[in-house]
PDB file of N, CA and C in Angstrom:
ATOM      1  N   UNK A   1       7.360  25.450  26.652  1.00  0.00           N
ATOM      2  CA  UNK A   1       6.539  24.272  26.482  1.00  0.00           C
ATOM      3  C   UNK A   1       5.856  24.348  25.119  1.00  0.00           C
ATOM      4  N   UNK A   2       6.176  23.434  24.677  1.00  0.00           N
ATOM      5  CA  UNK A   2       5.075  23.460  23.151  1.00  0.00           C
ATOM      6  C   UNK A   2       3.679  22.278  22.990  1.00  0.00           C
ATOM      7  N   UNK A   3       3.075  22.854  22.369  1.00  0.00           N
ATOM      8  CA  UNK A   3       1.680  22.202  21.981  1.00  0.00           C
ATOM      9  C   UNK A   3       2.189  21.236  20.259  1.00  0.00           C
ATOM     10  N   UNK A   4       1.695  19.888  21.138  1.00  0.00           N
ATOM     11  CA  UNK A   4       1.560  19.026  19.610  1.00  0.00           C
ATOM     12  C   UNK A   4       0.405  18.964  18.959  1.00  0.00           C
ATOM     13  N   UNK A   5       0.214  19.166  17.538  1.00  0.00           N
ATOM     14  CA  UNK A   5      -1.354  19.556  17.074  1.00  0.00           C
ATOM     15  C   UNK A   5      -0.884  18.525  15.612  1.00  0.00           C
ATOM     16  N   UNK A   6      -2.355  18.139  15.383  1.00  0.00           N
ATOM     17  CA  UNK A   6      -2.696  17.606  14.293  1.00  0.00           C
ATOM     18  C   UNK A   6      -2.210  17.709  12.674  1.00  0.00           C
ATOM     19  N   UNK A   7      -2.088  18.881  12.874  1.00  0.00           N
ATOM     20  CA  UNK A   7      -1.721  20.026  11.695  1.00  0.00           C
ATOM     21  C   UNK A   7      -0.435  19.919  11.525  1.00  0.00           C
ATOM     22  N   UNK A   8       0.524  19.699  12.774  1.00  0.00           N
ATOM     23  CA  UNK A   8       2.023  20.141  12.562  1.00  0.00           C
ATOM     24  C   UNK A   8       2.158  18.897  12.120  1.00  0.00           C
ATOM     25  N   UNK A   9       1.943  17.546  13.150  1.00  0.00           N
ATOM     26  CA  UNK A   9       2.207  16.286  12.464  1.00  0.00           C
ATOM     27  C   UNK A   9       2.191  15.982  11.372  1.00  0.00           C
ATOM     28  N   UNK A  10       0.826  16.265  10.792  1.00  0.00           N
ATOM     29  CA  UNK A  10       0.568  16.069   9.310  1.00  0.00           C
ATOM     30  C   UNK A  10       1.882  16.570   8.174  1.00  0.00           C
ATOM     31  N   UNK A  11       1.741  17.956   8.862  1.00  0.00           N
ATOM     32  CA  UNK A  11       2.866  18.665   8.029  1.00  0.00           C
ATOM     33  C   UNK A  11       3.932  18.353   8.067  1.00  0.00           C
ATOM     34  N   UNK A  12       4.568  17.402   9.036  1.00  0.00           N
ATOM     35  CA  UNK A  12       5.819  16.851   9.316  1.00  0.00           C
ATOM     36  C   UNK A  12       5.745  15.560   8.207  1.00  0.00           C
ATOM     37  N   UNK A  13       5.006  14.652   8.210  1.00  0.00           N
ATOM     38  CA  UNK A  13       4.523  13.704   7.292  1.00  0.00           C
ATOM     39  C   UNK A  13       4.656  13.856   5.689  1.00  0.00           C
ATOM     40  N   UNK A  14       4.028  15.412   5.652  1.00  0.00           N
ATOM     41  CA  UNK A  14       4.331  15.668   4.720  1.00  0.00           C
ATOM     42  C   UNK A  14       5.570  15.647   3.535  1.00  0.00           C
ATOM     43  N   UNK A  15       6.306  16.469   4.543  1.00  0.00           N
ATOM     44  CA  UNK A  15       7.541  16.765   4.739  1.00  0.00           C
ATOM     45  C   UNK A  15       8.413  15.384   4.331  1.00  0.00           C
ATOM     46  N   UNK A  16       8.072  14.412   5.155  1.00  0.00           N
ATOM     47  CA  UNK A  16       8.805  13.254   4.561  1.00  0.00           C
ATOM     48  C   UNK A  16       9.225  12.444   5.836  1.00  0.00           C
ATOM     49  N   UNK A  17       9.266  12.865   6.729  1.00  0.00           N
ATOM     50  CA  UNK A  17       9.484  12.737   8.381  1.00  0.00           C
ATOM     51  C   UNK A  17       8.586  11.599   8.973  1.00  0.00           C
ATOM     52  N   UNK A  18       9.201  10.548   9.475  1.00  0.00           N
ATOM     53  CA  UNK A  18       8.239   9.406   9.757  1.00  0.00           C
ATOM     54  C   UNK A  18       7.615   9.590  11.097  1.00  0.00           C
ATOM     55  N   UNK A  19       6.772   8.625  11.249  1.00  0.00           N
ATOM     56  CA  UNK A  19       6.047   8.323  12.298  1.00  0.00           C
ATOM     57  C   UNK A  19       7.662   8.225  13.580  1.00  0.00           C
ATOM     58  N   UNK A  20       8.291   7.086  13.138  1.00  0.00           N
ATOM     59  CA  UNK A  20       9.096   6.744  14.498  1.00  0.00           C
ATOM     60  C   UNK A  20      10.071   7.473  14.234  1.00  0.00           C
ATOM     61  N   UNK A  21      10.450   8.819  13.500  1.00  0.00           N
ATOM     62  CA  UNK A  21      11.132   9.876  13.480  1.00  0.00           C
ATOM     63  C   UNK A  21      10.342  11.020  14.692  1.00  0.00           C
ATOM     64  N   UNK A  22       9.473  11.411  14.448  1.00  0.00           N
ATOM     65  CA  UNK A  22       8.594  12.099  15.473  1.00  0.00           C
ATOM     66  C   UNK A  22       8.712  11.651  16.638  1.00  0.00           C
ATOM     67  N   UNK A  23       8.080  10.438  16.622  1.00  0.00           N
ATOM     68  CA  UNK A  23       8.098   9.846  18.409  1.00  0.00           C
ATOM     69  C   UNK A  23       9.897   9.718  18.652  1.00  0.00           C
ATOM     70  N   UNK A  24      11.144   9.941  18.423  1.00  0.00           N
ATOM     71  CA  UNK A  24      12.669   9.529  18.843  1.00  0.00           C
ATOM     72  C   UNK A  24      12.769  10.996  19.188  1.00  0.00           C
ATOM     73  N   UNK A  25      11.789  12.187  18.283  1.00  0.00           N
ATOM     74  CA  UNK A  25      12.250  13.180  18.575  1.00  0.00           C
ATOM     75  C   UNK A  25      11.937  13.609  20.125  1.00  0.00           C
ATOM     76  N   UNK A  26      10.536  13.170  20.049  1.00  0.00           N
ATOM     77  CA  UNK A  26      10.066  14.030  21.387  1.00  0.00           C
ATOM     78  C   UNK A  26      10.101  13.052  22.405  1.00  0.00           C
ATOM     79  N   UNK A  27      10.616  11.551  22.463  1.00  0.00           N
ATOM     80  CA  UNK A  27      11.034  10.745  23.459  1.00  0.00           C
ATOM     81  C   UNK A  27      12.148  11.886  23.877  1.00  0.00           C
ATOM     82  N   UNK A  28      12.898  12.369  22.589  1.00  0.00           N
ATOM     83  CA  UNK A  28      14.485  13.414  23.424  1.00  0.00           C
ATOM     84  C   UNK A  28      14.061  14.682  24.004  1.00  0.00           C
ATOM     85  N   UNK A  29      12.911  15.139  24.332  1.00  0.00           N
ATOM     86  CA  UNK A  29      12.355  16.570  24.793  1.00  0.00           C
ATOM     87  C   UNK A  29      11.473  16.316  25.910  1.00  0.00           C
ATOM     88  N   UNK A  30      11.277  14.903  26.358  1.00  0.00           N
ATOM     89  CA  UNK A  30      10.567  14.864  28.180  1.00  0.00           C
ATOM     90  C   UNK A  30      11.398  13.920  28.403  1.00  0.00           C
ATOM     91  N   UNK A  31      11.426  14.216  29.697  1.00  0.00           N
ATOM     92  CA  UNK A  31      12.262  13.346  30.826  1.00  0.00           C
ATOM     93  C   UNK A  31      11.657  11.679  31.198  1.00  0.00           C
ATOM     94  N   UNK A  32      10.310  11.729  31.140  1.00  0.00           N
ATOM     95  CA  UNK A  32       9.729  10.803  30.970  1.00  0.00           C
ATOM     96  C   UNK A  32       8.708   9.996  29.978  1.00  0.00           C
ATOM     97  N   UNK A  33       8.900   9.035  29.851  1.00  0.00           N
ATOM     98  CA  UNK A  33       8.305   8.120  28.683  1.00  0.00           C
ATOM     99  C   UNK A  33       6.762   8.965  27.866  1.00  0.00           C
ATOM    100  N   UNK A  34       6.835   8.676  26.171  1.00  0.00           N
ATOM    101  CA  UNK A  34       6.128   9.493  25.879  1.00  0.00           C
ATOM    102  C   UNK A  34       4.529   8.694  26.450  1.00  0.00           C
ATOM    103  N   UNK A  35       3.680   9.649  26.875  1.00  0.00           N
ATOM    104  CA  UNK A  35       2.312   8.530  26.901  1.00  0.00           C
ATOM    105  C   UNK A  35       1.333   7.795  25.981  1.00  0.00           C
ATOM    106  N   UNK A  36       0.766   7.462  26.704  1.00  0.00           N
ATOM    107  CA  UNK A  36       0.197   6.163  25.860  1.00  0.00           C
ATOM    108  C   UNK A  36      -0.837   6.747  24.859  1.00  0.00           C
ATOM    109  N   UNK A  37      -1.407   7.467  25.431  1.00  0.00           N
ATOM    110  CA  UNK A  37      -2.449   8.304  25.043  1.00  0.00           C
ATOM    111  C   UNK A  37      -2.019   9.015  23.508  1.00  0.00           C
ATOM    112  N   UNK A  38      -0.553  10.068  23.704  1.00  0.00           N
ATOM    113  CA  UNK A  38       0.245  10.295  22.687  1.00  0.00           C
ATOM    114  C   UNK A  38       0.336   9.708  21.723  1.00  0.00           C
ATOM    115  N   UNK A  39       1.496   8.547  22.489  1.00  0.00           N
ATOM    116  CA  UNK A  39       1.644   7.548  20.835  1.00  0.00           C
ATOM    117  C   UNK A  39       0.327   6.883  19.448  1.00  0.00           C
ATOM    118  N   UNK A  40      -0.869   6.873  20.815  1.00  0.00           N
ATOM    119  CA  UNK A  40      -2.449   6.846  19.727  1.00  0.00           C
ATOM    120  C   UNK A  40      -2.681   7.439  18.790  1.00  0.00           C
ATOM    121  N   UNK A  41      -2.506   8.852  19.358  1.00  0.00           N
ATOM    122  CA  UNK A  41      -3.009  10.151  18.926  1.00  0.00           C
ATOM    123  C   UNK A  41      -2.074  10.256  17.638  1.00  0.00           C
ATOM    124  N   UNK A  42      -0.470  10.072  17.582  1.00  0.00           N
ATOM    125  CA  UNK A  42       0.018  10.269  16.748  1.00  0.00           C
ATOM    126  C   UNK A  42      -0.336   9.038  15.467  1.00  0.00           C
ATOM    127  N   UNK A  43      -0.572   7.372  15.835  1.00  0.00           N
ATOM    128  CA  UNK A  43      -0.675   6.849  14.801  1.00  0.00           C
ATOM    129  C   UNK A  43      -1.632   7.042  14.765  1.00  0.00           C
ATOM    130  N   UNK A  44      -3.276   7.402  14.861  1.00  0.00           N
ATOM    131  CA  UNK A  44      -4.236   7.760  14.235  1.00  0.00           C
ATOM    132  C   UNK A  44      -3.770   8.886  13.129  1.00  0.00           C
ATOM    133  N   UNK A  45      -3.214   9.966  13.708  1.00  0.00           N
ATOM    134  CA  UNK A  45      -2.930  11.140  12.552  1.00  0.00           C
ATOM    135  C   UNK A  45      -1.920  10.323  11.208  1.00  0.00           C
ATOM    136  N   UNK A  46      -1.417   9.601  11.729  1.00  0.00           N
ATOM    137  CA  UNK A  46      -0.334   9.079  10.806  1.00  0.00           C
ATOM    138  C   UNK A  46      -1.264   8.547   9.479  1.00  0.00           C
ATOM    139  N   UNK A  47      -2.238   7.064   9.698  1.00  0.00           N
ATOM    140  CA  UNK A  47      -3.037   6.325   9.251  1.00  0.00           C
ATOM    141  C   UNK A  47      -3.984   7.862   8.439  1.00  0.00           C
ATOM    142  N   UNK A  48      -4.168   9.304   9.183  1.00  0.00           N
ATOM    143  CA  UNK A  48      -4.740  10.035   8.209  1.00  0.00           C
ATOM    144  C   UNK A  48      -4.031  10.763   7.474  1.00  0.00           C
ATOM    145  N   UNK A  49      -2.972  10.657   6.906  1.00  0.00           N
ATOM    146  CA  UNK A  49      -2.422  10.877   6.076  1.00  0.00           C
ATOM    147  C   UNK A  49      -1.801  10.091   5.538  1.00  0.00           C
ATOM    148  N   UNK A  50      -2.476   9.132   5.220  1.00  0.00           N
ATOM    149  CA  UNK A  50      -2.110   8.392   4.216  1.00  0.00           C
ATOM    150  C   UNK A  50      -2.804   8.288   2.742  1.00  0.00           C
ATOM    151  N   UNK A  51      -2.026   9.012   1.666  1.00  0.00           N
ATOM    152  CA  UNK A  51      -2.611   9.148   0.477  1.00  0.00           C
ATOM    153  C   UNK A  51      -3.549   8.032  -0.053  1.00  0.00           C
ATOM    154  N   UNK A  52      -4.978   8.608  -0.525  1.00  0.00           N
ATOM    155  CA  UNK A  52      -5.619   7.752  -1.327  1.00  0.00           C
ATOM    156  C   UNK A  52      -5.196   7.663  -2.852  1.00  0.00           C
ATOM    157  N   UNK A  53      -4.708   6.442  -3.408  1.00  0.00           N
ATOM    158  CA  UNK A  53      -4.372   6.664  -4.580  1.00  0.00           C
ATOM    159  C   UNK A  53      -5.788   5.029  -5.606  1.00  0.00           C
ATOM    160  N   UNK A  54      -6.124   6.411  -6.525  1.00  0.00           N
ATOM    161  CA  UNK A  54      -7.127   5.567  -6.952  1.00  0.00           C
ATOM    162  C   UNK A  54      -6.732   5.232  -8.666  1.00  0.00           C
ATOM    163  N   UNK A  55      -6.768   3.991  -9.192  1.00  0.00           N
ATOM    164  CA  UNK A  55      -6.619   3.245  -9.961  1.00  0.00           C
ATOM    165  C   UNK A  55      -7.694   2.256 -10.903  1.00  0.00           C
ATOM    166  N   UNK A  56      -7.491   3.253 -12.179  1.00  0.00           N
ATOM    167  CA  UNK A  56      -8.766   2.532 -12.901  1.00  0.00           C
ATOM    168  C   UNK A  56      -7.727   0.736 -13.299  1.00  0.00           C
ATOM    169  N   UNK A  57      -8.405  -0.090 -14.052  1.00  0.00           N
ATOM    170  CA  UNK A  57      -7.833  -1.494 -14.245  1.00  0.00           C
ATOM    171  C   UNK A  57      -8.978  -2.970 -13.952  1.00  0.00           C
ATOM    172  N   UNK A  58      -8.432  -4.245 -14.254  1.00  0.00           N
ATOM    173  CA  UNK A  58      -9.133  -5.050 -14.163  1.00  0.00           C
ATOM    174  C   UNK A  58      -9.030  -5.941 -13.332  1.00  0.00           C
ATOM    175  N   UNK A  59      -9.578  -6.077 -12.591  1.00  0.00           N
ATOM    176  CA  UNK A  59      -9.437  -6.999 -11.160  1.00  0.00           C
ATOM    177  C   UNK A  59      -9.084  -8.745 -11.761  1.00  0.00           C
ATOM    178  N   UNK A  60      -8.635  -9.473 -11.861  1.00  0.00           N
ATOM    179  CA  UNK A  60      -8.386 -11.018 -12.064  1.00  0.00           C
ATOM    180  C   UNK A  60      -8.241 -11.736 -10.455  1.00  0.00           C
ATOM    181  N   UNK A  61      -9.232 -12.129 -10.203  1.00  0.00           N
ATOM    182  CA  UNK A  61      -9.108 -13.578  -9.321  1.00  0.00           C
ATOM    183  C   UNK A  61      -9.108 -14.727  -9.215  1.00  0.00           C
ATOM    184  N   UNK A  62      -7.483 -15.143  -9.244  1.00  0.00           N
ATOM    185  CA  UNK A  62      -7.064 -16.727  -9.797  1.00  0.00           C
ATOM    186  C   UNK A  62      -8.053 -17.139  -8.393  1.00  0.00           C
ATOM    187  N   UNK A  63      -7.992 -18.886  -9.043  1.00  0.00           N
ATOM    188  CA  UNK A  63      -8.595 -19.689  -7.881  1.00  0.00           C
ATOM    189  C   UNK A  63      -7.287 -20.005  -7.381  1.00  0.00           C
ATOM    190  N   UNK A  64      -5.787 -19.874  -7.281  1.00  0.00           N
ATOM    191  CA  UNK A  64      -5.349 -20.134  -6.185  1.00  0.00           C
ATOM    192  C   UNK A  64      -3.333 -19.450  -6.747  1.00  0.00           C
ATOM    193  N   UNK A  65      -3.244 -19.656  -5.764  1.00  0.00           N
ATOM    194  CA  UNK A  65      -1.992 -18.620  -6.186  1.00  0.00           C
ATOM    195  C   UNK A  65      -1.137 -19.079  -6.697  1.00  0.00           C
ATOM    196  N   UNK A  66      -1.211 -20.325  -7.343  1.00  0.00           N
ATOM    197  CA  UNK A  66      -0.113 -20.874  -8.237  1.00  0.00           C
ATOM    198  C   UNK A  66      -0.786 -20.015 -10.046  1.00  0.00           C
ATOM    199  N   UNK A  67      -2.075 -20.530  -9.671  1.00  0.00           N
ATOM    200  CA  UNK A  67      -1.732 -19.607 -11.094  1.00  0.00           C
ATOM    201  C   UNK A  67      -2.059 -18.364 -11.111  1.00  0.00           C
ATOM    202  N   UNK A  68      -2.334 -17.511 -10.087  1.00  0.00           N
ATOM    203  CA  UNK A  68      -1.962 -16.210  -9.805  1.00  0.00           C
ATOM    204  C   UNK A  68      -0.221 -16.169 -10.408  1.00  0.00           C
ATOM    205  N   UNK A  69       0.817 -16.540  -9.553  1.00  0.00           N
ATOM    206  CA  UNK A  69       2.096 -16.666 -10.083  1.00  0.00           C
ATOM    207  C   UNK A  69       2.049 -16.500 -11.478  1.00  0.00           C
ATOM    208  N   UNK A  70       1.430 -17.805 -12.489  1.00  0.00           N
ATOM    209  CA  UNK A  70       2.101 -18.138 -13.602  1.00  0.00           C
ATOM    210  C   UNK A  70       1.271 -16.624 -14.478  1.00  0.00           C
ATOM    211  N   UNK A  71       0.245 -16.523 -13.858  1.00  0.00           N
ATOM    212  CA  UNK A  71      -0.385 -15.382 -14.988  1.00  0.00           C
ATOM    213  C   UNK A  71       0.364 -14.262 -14.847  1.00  0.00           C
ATOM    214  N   UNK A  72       1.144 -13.814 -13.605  1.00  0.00           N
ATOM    215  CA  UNK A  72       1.903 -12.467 -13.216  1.00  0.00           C
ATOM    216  C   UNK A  72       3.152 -12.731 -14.284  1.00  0.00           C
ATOM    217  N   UNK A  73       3.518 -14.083 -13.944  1.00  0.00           N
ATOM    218  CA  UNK A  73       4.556 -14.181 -14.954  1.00  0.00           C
ATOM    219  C   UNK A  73       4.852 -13.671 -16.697  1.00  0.00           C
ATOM    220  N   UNK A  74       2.962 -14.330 -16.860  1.00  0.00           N
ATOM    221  CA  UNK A  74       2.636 -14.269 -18.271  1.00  0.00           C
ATOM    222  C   UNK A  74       2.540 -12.812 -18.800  1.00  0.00           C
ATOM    223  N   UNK A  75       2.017 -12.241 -17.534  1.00  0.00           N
ATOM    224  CA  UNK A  75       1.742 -10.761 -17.993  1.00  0.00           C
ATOM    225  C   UNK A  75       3.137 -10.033 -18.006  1.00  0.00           C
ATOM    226  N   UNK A  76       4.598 -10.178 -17.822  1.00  0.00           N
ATOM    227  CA  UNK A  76       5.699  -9.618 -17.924  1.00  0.00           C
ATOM    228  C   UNK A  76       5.853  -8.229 -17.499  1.00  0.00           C
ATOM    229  N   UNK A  77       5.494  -8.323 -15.980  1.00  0.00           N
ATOM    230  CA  UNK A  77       5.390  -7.285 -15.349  1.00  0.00           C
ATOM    231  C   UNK A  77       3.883  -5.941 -15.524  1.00  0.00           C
ATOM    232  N   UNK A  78       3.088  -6.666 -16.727  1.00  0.00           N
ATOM    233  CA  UNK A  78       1.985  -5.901 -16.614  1.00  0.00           C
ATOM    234  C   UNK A  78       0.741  -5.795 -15.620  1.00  0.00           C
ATOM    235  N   UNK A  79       1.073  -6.756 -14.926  1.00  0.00           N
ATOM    236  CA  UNK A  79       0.074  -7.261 -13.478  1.00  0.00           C
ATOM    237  C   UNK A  79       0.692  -6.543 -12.529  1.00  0.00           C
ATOM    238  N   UNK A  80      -0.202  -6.352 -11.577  1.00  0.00           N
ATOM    239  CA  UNK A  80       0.115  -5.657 -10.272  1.00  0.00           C
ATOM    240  C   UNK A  80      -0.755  -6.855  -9.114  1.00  0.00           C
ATOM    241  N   UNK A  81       0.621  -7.257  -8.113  1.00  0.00           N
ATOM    242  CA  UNK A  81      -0.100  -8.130  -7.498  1.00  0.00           C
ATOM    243  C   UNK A  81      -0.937  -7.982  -6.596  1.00  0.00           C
ATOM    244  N   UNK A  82      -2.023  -7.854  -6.034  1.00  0.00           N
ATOM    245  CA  UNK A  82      -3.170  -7.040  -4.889  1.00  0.00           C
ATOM    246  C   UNK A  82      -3.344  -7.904  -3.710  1.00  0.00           C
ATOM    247  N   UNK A  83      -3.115  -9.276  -4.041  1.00  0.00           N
ATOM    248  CA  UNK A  83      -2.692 -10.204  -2.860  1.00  0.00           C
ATOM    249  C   UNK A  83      -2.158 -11.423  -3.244  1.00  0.00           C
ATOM    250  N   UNK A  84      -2.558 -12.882  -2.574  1.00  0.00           N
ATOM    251  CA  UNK A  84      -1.490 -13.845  -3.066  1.00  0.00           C
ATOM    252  C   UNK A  84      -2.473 -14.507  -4.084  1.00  0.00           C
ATOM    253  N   UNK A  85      -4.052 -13.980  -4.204  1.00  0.00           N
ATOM    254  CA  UNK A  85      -4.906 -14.416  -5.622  1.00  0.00           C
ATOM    255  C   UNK A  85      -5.340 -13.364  -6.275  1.00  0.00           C
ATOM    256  N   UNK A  86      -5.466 -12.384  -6.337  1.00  0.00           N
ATOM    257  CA  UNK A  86      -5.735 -11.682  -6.500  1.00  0.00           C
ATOM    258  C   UNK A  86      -4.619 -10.404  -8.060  1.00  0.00           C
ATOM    259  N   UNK A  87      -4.816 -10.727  -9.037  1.00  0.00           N
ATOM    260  CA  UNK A  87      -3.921  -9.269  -9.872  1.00  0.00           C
ATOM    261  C   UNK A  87      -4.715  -8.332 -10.535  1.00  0.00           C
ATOM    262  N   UNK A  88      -3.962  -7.320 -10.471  1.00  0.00           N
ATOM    263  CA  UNK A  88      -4.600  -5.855 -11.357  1.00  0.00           C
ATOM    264  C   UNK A  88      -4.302  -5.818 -12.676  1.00  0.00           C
ATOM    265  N   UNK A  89      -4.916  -6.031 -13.845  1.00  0.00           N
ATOM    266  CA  UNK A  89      -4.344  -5.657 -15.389  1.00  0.00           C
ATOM    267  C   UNK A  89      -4.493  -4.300 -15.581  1.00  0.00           C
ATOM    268  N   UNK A  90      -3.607  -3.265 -16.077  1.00  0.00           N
ATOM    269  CA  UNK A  90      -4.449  -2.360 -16.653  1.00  0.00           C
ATOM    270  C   UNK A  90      -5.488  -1.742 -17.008  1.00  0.00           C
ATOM    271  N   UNK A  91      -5.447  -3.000 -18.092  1.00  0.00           N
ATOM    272  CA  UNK A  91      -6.461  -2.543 -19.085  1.00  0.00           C
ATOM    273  C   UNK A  91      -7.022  -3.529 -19.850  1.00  0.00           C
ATOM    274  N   UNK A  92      -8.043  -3.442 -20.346  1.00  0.00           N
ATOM    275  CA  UNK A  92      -8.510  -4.849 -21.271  1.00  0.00           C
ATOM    276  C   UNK A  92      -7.625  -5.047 -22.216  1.00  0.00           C
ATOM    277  N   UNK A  93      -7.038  -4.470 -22.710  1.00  0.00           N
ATOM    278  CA  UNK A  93      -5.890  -5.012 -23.842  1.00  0.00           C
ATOM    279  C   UNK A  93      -5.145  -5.577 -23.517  1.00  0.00           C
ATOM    280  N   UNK A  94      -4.619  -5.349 -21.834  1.00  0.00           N
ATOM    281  CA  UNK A  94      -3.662  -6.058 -21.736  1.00  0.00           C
ATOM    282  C   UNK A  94      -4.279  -7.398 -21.076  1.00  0.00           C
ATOM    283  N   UNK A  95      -5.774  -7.645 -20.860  1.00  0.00           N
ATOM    284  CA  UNK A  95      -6.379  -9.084 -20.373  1.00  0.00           C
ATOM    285  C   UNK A  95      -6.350  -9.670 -21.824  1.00  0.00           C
ATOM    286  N   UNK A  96      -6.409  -9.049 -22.624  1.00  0.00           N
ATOM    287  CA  UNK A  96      -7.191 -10.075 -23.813  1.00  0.00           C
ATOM    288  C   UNK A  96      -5.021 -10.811 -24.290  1.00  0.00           C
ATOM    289  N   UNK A  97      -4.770  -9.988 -24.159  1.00  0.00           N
ATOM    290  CA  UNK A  97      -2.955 -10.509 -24.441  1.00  0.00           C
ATOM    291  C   UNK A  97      -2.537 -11.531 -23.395  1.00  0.00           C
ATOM    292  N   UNK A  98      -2.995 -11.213 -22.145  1.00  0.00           N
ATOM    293  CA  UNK A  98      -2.634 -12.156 -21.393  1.00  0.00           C
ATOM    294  C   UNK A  98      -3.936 -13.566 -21.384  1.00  0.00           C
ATOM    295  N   UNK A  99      -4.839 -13.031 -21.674  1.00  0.00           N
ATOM    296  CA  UNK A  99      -5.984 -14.668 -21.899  1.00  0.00           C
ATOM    297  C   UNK A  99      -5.299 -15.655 -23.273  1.00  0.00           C
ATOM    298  N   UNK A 100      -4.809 -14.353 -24.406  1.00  0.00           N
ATOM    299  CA  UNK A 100      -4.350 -15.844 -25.094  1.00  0.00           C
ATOM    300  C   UNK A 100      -2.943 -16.185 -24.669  1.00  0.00           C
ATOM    301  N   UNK A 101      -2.042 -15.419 -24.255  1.00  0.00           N
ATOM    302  CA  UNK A 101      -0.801 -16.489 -23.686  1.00  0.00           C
ATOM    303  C   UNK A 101      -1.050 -17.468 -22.664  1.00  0.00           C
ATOM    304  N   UNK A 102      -2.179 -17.064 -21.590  1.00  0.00           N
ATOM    305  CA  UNK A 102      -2.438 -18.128 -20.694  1.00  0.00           C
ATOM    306  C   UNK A 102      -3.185 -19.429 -21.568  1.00  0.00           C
ATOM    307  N   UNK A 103      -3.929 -19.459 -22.711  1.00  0.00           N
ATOM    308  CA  UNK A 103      -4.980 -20.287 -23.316  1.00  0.00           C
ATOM    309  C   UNK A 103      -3.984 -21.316 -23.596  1.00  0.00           C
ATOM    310  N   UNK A 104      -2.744 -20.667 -24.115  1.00  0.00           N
ATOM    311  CA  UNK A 104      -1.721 -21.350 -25.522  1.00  0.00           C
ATOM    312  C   UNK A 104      -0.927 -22.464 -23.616  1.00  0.00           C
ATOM    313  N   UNK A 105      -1.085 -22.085 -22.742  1.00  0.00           N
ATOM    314  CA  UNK A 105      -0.171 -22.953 -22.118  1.00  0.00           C
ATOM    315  C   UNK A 105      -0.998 -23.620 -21.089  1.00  0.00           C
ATOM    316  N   UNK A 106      -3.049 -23.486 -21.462  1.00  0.00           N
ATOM    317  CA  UNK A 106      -3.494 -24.406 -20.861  1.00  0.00           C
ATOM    318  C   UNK A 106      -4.701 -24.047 -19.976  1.00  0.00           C
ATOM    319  N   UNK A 107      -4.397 -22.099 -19.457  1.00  0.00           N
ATOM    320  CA  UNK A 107      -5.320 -21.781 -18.505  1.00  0.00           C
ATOM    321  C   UNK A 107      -6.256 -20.949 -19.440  1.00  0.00           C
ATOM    322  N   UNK A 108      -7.155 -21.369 -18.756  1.00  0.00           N
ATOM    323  CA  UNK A 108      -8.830 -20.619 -19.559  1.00  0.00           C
ATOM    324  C   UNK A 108      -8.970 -18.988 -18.248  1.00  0.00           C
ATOM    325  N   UNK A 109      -9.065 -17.913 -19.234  1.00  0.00           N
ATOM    326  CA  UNK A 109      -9.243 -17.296 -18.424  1.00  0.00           C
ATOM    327  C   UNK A 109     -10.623 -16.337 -18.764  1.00  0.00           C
TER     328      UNK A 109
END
């Protein structure tokens, strides 16, 4: 009989091994359905290992996601989209490059 612990999961995660890789495994090692209780336990551990990745840059919030679009456009892949109004610039150099291509076609930014 083996003990499932926090630690191994993680380390399985680590590893590269998914969430619904784990649960197919040990659905194949009891005879009956894994419990409910289990499957919790495992996506809580899952959700804690999930890397924090932190990112300096400049927040831009279009008023609506059309010109969210056209500014992602403008920025030529230098935007990172954060939602459907919402983009990440870098860096101020790359806002002040993208304020005058947006100016020249109309948007004040």
């Amino acid at each position: 009989m083996g003990k499932l612990a926090r630690s191994g999961v993680q380390a399985s995660f680590a590893l590269g091994i998914t969430l619904p890789e784990i649960v197919a495994s040990l659905d194949g090692l009891v005879a009956s359905p894994l419990p409910a209780n289990v499957g919790h336990s495992l996506e809580d551990w899952a959700r804690g290992s999930q890397p924090v990745r932190v990112r300096d840059g400049v927040v831009l919030q279009c008023q609506d996601a059309s010109t969210a679009n056209s500014l992602e456009r403008l920025s030529k892949g230098d935007a990172e989209r954060l939602s459907e109004t919402i983009l990440l610039l870098p860096d101020r150099k790359t806002l002040a490059t993208l304020r005058r291509k947006a100016g020249e076609l109309g948007i004040i930014l």
